[in-house]
Protein backbone atom coordinates (compact mmCIF):
# COMPACT_ATOMS: atom_id res chain seq x y z
CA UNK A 1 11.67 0.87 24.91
CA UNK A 2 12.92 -2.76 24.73
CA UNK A 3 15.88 -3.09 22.09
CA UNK A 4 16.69 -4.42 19.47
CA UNK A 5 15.57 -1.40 17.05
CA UNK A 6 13.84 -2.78 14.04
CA UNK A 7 14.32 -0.96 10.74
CA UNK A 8 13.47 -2.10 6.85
CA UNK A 9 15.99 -2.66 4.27
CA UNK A 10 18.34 0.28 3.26
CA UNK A 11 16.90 1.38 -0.11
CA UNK A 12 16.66 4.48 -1.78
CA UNK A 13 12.97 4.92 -2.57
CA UNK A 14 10.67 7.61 -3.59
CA UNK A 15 7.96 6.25 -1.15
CA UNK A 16 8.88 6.26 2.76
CA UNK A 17 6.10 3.89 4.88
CA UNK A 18 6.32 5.33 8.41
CA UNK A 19 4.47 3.25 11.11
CA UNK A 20 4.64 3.89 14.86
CA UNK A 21 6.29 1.02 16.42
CA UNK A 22 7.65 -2.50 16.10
CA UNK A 23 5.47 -5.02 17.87
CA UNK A 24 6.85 -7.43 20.10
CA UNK A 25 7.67 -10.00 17.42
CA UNK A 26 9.41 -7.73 14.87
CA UNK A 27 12.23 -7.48 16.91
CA UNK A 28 12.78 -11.60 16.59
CA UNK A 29 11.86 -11.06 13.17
CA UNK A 30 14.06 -8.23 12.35
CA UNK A 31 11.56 -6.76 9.72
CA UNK A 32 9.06 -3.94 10.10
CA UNK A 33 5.15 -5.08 10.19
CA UNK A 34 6.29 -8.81 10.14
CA UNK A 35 3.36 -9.91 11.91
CA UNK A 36 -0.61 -9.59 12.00
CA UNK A 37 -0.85 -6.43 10.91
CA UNK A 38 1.67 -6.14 8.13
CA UNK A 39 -0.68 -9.31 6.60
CA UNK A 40 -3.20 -6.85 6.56
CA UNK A 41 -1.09 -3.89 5.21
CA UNK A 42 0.45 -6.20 2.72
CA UNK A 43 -2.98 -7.13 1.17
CA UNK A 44 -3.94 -3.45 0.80
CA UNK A 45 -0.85 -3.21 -1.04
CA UNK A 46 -1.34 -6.31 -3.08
CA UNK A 47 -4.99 -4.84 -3.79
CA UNK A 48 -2.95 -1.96 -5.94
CA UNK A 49 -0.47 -3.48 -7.95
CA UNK A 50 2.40 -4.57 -5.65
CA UNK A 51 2.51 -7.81 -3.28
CA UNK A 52 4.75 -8.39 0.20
CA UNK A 53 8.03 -8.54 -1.39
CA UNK A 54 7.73 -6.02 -3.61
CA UNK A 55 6.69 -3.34 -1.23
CA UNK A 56 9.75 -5.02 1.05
CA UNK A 57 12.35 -4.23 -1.79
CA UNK A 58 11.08 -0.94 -3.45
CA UNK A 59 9.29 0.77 0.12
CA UNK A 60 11.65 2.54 2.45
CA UNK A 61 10.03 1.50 5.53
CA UNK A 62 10.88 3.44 8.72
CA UNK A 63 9.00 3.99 12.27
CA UNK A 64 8.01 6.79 14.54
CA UNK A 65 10.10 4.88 17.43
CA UNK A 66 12.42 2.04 16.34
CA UNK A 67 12.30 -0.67 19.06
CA UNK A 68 8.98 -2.04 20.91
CA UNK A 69 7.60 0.16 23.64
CA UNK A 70 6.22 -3.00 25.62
CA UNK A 71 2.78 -4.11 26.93
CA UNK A 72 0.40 -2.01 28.60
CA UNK A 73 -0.69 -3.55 31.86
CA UNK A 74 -4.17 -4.51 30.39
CA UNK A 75 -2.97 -5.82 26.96
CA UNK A 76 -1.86 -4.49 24.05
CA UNK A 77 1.07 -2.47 22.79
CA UNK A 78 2.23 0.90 25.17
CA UNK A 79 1.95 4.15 23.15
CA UNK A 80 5.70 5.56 22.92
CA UNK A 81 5.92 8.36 25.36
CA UNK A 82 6.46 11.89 23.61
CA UNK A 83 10.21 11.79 25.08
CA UNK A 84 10.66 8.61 23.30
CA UNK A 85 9.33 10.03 20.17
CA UNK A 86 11.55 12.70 20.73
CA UNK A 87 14.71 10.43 20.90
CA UNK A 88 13.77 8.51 17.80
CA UNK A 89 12.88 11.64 16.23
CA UNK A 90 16.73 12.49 14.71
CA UNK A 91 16.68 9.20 12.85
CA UNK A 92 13.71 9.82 10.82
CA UNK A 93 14.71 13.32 10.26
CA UNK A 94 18.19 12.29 8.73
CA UNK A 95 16.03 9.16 6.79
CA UNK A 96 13.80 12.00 5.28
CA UNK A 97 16.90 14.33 4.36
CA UNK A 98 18.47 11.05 2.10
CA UNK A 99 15.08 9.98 0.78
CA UNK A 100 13.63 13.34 0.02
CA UNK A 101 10.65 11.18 -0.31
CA UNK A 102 7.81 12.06 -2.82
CA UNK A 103 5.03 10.35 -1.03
CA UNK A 104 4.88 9.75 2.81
CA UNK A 105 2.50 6.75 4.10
CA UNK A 106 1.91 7.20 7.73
CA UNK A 107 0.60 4.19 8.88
CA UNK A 108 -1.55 4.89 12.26
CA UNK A 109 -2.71 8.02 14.39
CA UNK A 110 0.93 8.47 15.74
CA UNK A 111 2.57 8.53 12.06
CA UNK A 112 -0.09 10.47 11.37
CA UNK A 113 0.37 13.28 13.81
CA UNK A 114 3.89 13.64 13.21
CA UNK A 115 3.00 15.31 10.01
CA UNK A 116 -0.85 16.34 10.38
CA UNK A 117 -2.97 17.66 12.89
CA UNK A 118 -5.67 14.94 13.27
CA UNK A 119 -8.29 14.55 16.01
CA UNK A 120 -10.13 11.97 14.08
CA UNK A 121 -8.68 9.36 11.55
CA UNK A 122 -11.70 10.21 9.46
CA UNK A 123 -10.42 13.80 9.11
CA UNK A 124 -7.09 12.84 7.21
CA UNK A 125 -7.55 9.34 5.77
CA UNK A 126 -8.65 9.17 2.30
CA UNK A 127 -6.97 12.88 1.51
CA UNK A 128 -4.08 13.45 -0.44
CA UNK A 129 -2.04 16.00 2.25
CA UNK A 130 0.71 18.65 1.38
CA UNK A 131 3.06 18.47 4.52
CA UNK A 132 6.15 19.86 5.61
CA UNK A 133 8.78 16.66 5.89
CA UNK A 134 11.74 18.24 7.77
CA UNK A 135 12.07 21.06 5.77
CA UNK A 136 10.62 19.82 2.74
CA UNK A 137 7.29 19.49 1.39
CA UNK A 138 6.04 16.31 0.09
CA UNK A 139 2.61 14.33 -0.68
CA UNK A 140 1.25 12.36 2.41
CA UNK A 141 -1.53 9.57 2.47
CA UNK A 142 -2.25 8.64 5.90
CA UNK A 143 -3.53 5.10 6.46
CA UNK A 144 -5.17 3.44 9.41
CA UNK A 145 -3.20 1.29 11.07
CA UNK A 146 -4.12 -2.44 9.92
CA UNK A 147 -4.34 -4.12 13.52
CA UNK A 148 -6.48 -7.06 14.81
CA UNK A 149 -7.30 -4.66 17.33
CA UNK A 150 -8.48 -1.77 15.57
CA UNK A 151 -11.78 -2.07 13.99
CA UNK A 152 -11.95 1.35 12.14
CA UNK A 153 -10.69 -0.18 8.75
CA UNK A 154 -13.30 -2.83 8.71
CA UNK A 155 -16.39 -0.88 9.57
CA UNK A 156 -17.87 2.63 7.87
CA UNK A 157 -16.78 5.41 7.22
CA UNK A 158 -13.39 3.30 8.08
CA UNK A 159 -13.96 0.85 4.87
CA UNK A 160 -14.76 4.03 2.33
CA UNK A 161 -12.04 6.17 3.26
CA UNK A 162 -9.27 3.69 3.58
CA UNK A 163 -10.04 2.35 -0.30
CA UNK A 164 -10.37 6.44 -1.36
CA UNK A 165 -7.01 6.53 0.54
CA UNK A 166 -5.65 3.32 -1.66
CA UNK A 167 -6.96 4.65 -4.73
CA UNK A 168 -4.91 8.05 -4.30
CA UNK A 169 -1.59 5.71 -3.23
CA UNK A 170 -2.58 3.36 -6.52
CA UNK A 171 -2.21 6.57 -8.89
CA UNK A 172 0.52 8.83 -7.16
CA UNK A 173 3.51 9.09 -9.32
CA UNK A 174 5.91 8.09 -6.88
CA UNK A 175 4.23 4.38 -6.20
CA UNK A 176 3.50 3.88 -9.79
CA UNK A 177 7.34 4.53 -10.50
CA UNK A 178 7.92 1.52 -8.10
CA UNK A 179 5.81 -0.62 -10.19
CA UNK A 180 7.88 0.33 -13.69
CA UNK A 181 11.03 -0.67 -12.03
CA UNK A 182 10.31 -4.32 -13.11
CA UNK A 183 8.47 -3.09 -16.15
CA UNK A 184 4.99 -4.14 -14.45
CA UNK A 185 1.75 -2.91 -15.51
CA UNK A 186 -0.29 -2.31 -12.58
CA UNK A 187 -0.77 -6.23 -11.81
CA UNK A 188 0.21 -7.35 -8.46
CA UNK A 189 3.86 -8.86 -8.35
């Protein structure tokens, strides 16, 4: 893992985002999905009621691993070993004891699997999940995670199940608290 660790703003939230690492320009950054695929993640957000900033200041945002795993010889981001997972493991654990989050996000099959068993994305995204959150349970809705690389949001059953999944986030109690904080009423802020 290639430090620094890259973490969102300290805010107490109802909602915890989890995605799996930063990418290599987050860490210059210093914000969680600052790049390509937190445009994309930000538009699904602005698509139900609450645009970059908003999500920024009212989303606890947190990671499986906390600083950039590196490049895999061919391209691309390295998956996070399971001892590095491990490691980072004790910081989410202590984030989720704060929060005591009402809705998890997972953003990405490794988010994902921290909570739910998942072969397939198709299995989990677009469900509303009960999971066990270190000792609690709360609400999860898994997302894909919004990558150039990935394809699986822009083609079918991809496309379906990530707006079903959306549509469930849109109308959970704990996101539409985050929009009444400013008194809005479901437009995009």
């Amino acid at each position: 893992m290639q430090p620094p660790p890259v973490v969102g703003q300290p805010i107490h939230s109802p909602v915890l985002l989890l995605g799996q690492a930063p990418g290599d320009r987050e860490p210059k950054l210093q914000r969680p999905f600052a790049w390509t695929a937190g445009k994309t993640l930000f538009k699904w957000f602005s698509g139900i009621g609450l645009n970059e900033e908003a999500v920024r200041e009212r989303v606890y945002m947190a990671a499986v691993c906390r600083c950039f795993p590196g490049k895999k010889s061919r391209g691309g981001d390295r998956v996070p070993s399971p001892q590095e997972i491990r490691q980072c493991r004790r910081w989410l654990k202590r984030e989720c004891e704060l929060l005591a989050p009402q809705l998890l996000i997972p953003v990405g099959k490794l988010a994902i699997v921290q909570f739910i068993e998942c072969h397939r994305l198709s299995e989990v995204i677009g469900w509303q999940h009960r999971v066990a959150c270190f000792g609690r349970e709360v609400d999860c809705i898994p997302l894909p995670h919004p990558s150039g690389a990935s394809t699986w949001h822009r083609t079918e059953p991809g496309k379906m199940l990530l707006a079903q999944a959306l549509v469930l986030i849109e109308h959970h109690p704990a996101w539409r608290s985050l929009q009444e904080i400013a008194g809005d009423s479901g437009k995009s802020i």
